[in-house]
Protein backbone atom coordinates (compact mmCIF):
# COMPACT_ATOMS: atom_id res chain seq x y z
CA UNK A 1 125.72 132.09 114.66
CA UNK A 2 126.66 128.24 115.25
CA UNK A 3 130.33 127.78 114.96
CA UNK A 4 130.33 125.16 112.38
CA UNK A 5 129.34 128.44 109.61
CA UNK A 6 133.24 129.37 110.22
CA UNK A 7 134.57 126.61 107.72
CA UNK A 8 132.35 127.89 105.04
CA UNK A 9 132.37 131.23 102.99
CA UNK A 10 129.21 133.03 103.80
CA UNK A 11 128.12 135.92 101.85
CA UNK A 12 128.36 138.60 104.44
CA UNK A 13 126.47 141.19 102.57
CA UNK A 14 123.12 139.58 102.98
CA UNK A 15 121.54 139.28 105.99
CA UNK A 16 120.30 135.87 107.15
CA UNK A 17 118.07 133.58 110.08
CA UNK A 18 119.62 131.07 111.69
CA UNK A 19 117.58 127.61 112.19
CA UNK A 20 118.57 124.89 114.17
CA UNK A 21 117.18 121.43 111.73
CA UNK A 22 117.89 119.07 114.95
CA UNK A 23 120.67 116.30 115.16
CA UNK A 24 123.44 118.84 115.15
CA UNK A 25 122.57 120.07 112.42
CA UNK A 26 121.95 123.95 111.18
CA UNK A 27 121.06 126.69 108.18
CA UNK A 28 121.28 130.14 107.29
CA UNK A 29 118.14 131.31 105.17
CA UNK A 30 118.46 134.24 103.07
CA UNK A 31 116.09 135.93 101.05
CA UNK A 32 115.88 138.40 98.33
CA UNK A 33 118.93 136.46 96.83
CA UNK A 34 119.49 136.32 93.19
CA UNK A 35 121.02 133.14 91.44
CA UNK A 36 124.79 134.91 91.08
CA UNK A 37 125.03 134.89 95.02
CA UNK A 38 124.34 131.39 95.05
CA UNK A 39 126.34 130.30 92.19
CA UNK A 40 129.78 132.39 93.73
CA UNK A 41 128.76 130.92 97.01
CA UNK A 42 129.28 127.85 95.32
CA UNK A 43 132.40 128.57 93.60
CA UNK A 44 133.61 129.86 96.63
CA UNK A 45 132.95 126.55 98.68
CA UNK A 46 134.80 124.52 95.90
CA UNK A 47 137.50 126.68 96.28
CA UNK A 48 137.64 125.96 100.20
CA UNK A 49 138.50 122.25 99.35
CA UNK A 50 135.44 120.98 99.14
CA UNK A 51 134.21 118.02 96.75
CA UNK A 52 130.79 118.29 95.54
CA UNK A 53 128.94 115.74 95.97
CA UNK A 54 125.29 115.96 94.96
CA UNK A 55 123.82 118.19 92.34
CA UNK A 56 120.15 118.49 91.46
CA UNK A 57 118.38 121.24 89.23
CA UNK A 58 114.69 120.90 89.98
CA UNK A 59 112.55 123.54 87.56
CA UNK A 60 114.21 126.83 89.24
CA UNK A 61 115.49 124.97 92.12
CA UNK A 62 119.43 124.10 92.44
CA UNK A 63 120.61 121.93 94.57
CA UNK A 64 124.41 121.43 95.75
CA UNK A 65 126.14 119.09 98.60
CA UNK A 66 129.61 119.37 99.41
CA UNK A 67 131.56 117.16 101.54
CA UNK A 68 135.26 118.14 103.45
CA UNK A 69 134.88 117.02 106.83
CA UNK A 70 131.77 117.87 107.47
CA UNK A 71 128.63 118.72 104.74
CA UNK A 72 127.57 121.54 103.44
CA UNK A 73 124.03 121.35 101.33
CA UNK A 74 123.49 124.90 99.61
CA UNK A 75 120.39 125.60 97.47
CA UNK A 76 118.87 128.27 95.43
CA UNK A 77 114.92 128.53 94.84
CA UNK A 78 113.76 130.84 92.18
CA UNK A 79 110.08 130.75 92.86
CA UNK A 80 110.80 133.00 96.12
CA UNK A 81 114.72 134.22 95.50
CA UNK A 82 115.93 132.16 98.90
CA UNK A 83 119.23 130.20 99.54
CA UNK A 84 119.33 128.13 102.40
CA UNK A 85 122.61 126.87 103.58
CA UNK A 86 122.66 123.63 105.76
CA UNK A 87 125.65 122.41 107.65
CA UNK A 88 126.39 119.22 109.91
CA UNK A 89 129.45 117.16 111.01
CA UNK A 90 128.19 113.92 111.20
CA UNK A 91 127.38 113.28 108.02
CA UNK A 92 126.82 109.45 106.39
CA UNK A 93 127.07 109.10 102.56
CA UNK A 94 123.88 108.09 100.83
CA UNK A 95 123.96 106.32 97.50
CA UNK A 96 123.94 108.80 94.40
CA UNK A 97 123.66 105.79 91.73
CA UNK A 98 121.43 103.47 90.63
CA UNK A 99 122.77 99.66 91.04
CA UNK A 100 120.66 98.45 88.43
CA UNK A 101 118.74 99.87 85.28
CA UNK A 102 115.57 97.64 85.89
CA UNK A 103 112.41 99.61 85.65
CA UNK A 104 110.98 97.10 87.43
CA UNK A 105 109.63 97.06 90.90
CA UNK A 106 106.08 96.25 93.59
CA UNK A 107 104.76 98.61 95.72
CA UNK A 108 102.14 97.19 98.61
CA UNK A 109 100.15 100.03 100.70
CA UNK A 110 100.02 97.58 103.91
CA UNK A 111 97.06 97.29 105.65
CA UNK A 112 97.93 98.09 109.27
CA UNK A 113 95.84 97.39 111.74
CA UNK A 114 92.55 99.78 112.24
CA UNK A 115 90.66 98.07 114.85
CA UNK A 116 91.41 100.59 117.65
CA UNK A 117 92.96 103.70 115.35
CA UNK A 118 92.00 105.18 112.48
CA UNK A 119 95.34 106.32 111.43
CA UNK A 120 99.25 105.29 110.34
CA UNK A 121 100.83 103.95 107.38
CA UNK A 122 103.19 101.51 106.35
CA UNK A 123 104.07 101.59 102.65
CA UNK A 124 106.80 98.54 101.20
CA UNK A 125 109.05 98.35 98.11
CA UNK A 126 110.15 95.18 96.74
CA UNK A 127 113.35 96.11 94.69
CA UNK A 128 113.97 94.41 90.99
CA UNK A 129 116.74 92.10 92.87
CA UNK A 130 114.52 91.23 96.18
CA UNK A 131 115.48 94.10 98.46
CA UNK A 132 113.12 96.16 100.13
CA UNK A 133 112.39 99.78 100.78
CA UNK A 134 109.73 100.70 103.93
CA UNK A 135 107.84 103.91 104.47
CA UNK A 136 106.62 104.35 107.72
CA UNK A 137 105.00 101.95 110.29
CA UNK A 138 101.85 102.18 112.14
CA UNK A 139 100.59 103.64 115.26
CA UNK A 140 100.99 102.24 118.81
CA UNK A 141 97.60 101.14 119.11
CA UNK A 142 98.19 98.94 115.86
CA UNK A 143 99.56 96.63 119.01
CA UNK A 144 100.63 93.46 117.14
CA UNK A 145 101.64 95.36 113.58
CA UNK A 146 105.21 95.17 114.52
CA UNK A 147 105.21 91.31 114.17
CA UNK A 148 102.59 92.10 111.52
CA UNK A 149 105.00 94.06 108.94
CA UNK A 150 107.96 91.88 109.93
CA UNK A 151 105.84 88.28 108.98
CA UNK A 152 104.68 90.18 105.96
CA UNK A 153 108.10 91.34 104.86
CA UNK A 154 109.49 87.94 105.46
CA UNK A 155 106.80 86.06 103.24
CA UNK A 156 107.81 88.50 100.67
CA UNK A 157 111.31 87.35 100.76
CA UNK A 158 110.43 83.64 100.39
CA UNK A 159 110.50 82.91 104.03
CA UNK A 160 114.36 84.42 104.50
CA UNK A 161 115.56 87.19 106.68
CA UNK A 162 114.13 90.16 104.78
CA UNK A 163 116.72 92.81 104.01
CA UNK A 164 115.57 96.42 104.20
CA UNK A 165 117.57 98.20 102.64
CA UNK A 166 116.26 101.41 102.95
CA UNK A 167 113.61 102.33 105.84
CA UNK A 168 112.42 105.79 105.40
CA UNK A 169 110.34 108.15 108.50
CA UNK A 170 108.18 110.86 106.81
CA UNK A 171 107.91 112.72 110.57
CA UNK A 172 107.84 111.61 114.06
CA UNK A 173 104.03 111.55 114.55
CA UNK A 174 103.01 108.19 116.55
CA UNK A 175 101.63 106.52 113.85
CA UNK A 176 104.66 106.63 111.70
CA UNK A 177 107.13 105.48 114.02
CA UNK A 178 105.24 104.03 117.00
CA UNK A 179 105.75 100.52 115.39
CA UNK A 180 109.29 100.84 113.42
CA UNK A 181 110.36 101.76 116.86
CA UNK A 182 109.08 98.63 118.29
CA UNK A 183 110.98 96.94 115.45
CA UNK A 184 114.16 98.33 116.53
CA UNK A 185 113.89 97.53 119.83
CA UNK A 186 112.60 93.97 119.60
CA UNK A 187 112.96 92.33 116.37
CA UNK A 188 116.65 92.68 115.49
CA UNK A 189 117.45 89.25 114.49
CA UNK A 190 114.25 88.88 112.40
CA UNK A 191 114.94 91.52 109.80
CA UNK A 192 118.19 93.37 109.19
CA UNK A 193 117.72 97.09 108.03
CA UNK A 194 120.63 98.93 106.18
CA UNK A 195 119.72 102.26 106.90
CA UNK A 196 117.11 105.12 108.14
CA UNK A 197 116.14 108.08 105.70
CA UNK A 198 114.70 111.43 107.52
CA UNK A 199 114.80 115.09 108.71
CA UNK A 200 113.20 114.50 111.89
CA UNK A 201 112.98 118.54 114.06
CA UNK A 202 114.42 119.37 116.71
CA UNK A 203 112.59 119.33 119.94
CA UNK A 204 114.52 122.45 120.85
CA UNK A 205 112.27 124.58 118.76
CA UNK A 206 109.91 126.97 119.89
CA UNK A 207 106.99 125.46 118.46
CA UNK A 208 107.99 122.02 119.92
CA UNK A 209 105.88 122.76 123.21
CA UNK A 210 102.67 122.63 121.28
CA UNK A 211 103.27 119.36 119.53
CA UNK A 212 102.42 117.24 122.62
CA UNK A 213 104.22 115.01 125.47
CA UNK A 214 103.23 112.21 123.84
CA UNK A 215 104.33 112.90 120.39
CA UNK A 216 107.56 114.34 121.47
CA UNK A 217 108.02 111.23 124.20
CA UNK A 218 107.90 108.56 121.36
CA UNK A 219 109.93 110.61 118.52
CA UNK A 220 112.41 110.71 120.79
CA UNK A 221 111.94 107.19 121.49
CA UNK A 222 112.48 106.47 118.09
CA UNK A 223 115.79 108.51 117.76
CA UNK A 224 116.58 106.79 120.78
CA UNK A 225 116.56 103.00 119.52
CA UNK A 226 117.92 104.13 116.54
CA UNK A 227 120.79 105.54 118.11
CA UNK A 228 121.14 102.16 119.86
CA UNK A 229 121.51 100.47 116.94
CA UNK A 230 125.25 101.72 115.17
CA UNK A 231 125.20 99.49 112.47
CA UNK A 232 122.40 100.76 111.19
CA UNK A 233 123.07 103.87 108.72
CA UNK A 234 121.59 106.93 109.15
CA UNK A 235 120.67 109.97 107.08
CA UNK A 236 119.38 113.16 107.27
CA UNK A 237 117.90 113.84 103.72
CA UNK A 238 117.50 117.63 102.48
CA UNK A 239 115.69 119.26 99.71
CA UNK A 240 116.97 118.38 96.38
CA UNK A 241 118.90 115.19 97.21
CA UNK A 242 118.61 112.35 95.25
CA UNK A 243 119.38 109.06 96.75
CA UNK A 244 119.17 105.32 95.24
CA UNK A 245 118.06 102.10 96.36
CA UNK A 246 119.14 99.65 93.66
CA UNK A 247 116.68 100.67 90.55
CA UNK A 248 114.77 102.89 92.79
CA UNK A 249 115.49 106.83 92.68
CA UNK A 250 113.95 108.61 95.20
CA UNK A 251 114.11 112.93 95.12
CA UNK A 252 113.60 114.88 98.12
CA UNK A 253 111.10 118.04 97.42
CA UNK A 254 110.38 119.29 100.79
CA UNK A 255 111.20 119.09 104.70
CA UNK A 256 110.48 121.18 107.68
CA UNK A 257 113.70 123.40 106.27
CA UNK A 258 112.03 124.48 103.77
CA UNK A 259 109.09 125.68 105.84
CA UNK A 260 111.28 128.01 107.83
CA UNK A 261 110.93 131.12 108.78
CA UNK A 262 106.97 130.40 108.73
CA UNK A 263 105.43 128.64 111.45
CA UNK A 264 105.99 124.72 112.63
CA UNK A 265 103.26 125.01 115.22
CA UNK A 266 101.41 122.22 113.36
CA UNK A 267 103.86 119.17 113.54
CA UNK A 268 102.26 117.85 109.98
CA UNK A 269 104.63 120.49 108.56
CA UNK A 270 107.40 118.97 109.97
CA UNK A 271 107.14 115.98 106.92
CA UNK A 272 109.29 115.24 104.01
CA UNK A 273 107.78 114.94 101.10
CA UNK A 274 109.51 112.13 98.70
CA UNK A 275 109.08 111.19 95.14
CA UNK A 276 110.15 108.21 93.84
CA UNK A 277 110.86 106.72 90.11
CA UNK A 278 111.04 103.63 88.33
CA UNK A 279 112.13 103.89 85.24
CA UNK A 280 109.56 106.37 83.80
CA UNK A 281 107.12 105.54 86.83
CA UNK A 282 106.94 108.03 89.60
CA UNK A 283 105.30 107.15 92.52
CA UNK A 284 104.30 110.66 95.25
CA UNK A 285 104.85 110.47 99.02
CA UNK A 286 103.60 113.59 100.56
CA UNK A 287 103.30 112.12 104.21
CA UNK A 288 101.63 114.37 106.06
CA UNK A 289 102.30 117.48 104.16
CA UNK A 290 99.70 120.27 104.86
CA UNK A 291 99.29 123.89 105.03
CA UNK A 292 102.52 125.51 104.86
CA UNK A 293 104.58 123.03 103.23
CA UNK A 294 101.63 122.76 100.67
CA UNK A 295 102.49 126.22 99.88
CA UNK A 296 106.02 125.23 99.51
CA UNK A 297 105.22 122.50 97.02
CA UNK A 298 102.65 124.15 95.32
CA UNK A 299 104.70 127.71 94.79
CA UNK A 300 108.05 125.81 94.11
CA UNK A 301 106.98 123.18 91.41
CA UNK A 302 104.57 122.87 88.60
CA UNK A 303 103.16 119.58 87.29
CA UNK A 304 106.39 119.09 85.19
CA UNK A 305 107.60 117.96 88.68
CA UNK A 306 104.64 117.04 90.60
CA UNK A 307 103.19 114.73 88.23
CA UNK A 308 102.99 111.05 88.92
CA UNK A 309 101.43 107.29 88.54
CA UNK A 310 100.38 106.72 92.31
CA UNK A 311 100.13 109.25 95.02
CA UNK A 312 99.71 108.82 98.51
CA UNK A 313 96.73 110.70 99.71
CA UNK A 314 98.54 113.36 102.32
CA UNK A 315 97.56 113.26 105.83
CA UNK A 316 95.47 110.06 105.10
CA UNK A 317 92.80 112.31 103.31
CA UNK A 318 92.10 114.77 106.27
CA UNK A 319 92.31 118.22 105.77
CA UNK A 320 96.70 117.71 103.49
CA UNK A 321 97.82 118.88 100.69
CA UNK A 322 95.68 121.23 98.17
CA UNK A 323 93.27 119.82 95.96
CA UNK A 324 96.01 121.89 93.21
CA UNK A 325 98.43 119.68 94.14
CA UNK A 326 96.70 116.61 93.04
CA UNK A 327 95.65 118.73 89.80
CA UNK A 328 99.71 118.81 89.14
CA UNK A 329 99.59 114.96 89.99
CA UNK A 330 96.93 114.09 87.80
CA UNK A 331 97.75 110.36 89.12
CA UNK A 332 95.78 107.45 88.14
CA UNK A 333 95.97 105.81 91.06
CA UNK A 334 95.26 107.43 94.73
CA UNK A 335 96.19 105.63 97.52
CA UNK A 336 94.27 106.48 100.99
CA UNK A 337 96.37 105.49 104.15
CA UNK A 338 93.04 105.12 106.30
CA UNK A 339 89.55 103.72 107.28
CA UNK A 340 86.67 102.97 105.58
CA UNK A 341 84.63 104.70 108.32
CA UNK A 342 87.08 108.08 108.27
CA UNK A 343 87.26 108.04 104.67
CA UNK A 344 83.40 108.21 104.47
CA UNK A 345 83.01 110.93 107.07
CA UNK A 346 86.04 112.87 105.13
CA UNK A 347 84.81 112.87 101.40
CA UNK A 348 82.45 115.69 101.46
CA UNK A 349 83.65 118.18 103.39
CA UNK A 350 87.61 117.48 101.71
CA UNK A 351 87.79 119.08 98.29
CA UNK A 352 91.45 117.75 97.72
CA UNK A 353 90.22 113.57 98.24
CA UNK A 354 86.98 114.55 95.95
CA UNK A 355 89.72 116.04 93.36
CA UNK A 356 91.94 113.59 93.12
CA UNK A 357 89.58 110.09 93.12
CA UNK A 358 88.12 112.52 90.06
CA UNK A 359 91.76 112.38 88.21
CA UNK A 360 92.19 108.99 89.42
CA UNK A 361 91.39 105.77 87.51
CA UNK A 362 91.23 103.51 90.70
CA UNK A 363 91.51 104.61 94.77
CA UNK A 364 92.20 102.01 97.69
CA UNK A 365 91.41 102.43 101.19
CA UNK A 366 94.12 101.09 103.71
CA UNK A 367 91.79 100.00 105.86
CA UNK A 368 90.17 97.37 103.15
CA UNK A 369 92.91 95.14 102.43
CA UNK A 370 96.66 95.28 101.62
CA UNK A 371 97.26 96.51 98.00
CA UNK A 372 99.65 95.39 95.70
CA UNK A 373 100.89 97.56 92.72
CA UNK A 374 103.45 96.41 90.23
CA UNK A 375 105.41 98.79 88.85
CA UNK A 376 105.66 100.59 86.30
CA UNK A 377 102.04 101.37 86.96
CA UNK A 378 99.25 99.81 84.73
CA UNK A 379 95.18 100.21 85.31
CA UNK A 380 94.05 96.53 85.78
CA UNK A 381 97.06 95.12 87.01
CA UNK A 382 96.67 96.35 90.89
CA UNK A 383 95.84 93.54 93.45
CA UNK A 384 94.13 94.05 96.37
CA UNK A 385 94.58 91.53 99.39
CA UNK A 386 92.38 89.58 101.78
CA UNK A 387 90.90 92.23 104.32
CA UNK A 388 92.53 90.75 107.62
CA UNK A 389 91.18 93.50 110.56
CA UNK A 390 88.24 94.82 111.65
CA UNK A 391 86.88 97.47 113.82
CA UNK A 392 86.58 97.43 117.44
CA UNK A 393 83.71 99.12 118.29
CA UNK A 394 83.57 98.97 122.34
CA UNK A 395 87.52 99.58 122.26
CA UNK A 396 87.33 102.75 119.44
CA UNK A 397 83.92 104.21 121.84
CA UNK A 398 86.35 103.85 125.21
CA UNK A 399 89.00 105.46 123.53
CA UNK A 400 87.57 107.86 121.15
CA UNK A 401 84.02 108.33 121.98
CA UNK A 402 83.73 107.55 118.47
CA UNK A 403 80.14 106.43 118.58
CA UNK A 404 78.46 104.65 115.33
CA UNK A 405 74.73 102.74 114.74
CA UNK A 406 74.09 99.11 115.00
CA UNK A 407 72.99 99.16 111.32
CA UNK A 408 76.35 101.09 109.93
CA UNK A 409 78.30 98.58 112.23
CA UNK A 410 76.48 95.24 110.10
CA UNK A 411 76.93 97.30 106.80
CA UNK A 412 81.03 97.39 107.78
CA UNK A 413 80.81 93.81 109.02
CA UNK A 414 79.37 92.24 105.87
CA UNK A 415 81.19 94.33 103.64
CA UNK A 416 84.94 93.22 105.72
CA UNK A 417 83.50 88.99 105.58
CA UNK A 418 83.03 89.65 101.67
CA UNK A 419 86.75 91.24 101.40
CA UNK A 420 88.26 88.77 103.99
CA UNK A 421 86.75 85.55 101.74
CA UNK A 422 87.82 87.20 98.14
C-alpha cells in the first residue's frame, strides 16, 4: 500500500484494491461496504485534524474532501455499496462558491476544423461578468484551430486579452488536447488561462500499452506544457466535487476512478463526465463516456440527476453513452461534436443519437457552423454561425481512405456555400 494511506485512518477490517489515479495520486476501493463504515471513516478523519472541505450528497452518493497537508476525498455509493478513498499531496484548492448569483450565461459548440478529421471538440462559456470557461480543443490535424479558438475567444471579449478562467480536459485523446496543447506552448501572451480542470490516468497502468504511442506521446505532451507553465492552476477533479466559475457550478459525476476495478483497456473510459448549472439550467458533458463508465452513470443516477437542457452527444455520436442515458436526459437540445458526413453514416446503426434527436427539440452538427446558445436554455433562441470549413477530399482519401462519390461531394459543397452565405 502507498505510504501516503499512513496519515489517514483506514478501516482495517475490510479488505481493499489499491489504484494508482496518476499525478501522485492514489485510492483504496472497497466493496460490500455499508454507509456506517463510511460515515465513522469520516468521523475518524475529522478527528485526525482534518478540515473538511467539500461535501456533496448526490441521490445515494456522498461525497467528502478533507484537507491537512495533503487531501483526502472519501465517498460512499449506495447503488453498488463501494467507498473509494483518494489521497494526494499536491493538492490546489478549487473554488467551492459561486461569485455571482446571475443565472445568466452563452454557451458556443465551436466549430473546429473538419477538413482533414472527423473528430474533436471545443466547447466555450462566456461567464455573466465576461470570463470564460473552455472544454476541450481540437485534434492535431485541425492544424490552424489553435489560432482559430484563440481569435474566436478574443472577438468574444471585445478584442481584449480573453481571460479563461477555467479550461477543462475531458481525457487525453488527441483531439481533446492536441490543440490546447499547442495553446500552451505558443500562445501565452495572447490569452491568459487561470487554471486546468481534469483526472487525466496514469500511463503506468496496465491497460496503458493498448491505448497507443501516439495517444500516450501527446497526453503526455500536454501534461508536459502544462507543467511548464506554474502559474497556471491545476486540478485534479474527483467524483462528487463541485467547483465554481463565477455563476457557473459545475458537478463532477464520473472519472476513470470510478471505473476501477473493471477494465480501462478502452481509453474512452478514461473521461470525466461534467454537469454544469446555471441557475436552474443544466447543461451535460459526457466527453467520451462509453461502455463501462456508461454503466457507472447509468447504475449510479436516475434522471433526478441526469436530466438536463443541452447535452453533448458522447463520443461525438459513435458508438457513447446508452440510448437510457439520454432517456434520463430527456434534453431539448443535443449537441453533436462531429461531421456532417460521420453523422450521416452513424444515425442508423446508433440507437442512442436516434434516441436522443427523438427527445430533442433541435440537434446541431459541429461540423455545420459554430452554435451559439444563451443560457438558461430557450427553443428559438439558439444561433447558429456562418459555416467557415469544408472537407478535404484528396487530403481525408490519403489519410483515411475515406472514399466518397462525386455527387455526395456537390450535395456537401452546396449545402456548406448555403451555410457559409446565411
Amino acid at each position: 500500500m502507498n505510504p501516503i494511506f499512513n496519515s489517514l485512518p483506514l478501516p482495517s477490517a475490510y479488505v481493499c484494491r489499491e489504484y494508482d489515479c496518476g499525478d501522485e495520486t492514489f485510492m483504496l476501493v472497497y466493496t460490500d461496504i455499508e454507509k456506517c463504515v463510511f460515515d465513522k471513516l469520516c468521523a475518524d478523519i475529522e478527528r485526525k485534524g482534518f478540515e473538511l472541505y467539500d461535501s456533496t450528497e448526490i441521490e445515494e452518493s456522498s461525497h467528502r474532501t478533507y484537507i491537512n497537508g495533503m487531501m483526502a476525498h472519501v465517498y460512499f455509493c449506495g447503488s453498488d455499496n463501494s467507498m473509494r478513498i483518494v489521497a494526494c499531496r499536491n493538492f490546489e484548492k478549487y473554488p467551492t462558491k459561486p461569485e455571482s448569483n446571475s443565472e445568466s450565461a452563452t454557451l458556443w459548440q465551436f466549430e473546429v476544423d473538419h477538413s482533414l478529421i472527423d473528430c474533436g471538440m471545443c466547447y466555450i462559456v462566456r461567464t455573466a461578468s465576461g470570463r470564460f470557461f473552455v472544454i476541450d480543443s481540437a485534434h492535431p490535424y485541425s492544424v490552424r484551430d489553435d489560432f482559430r479558438i484563440c481569435d474566436f475567444l478574443r472577438k468574444l471579449a471585445g478584442g481584449k486579452k480573453p481571460v479563461v478562467e477555467g479550461w477543462f480536459i475531458s481525457h487525453g485523446h488527441e483531439d481533446h488536447v492536441g490543440k490546447v496543447t499547442d495553446i500552451l506552448k505558443y500562445h501565452k501572451d495572447e490569452i491568459e488561462i487561470k487554471a486546468f480542470y481534469h483526472n487525466l490516468p496514469s500511463l503506468n497502468l496496465p491497460e496503458s500499452k493498448g491505448w497507443g504511442d501516439a495517444g500516450n506521446n501527446l497526453m503526455l505532451a500536454f501534461k508536459n506544457a502544462l507543467d511548464e507553465r506554474p502559474e497556471i492552476k491545476k486540478h485534479k477533479m474527483h467524483t462528487g466535487q463541485r467547483f465554481y466559475i463565477d455563476n457557473l457550478e459545475f458537478t463532477v459525476l464520473c472519472t476513470h476512478e470510478d471505473v476501477f476495478p473493471r477494465s480501462l483497456e478502452n481509453f474512452n473510459n478514461t473521461t470525466i463526465s461534467l454537469m454544469m448549472r446555471v441557475g436552474n439550467c443544466k447543461i451535460s458533458f459526457p466527453g467520451d463516456s462509453m461502455g463501462e463508465s456508461d454503466r457507472v452513470l447509468v447504475r449510479r443516477y436516475s434522471a433526478e440527476t441526469l436530466k438536463c437542457d443541452v447535452v453533448q452527444m458522447s463520443h461525438h455520436g459513435h458508438t457513447g453513452t446508452s440510448p437510457e442515458f439520454y432517456r434520463r436526459s430527456a434534453a431539448e437540445c443535443a449537441l453533436f461534436p462531429i461531421t456532417e458526413i460521420k453523422f450521416d453514416e452513424e444515425l442508423p446503426r446508433q440507437e442512442s443519437n436516434r434516441v436522443a434527436i427523438d427527445i430533442a427539440k433541435e440537434y446541431h452538427i459541429a461540423s455545420n457552423g459554430t452554435v451559439e446558445i444563451p443560457l438558461p436554455y430557450k427553443y428559438g433562441q439558439t444561433k447558429v454561425l456562418p459555416d467557415e470549413t469544408f472537407e478535404d477530399f484528396n487530403g481525408i482519401f490519403n489519410l483515411w481512405c475515406y472514399e466518397y462519390t462525386d455527387e455526395y461531394k456537390e450535395k456537401l459543397y452546396k449545402e456548406f456555400l448555403e451555410r457559409k452565405n446565411r
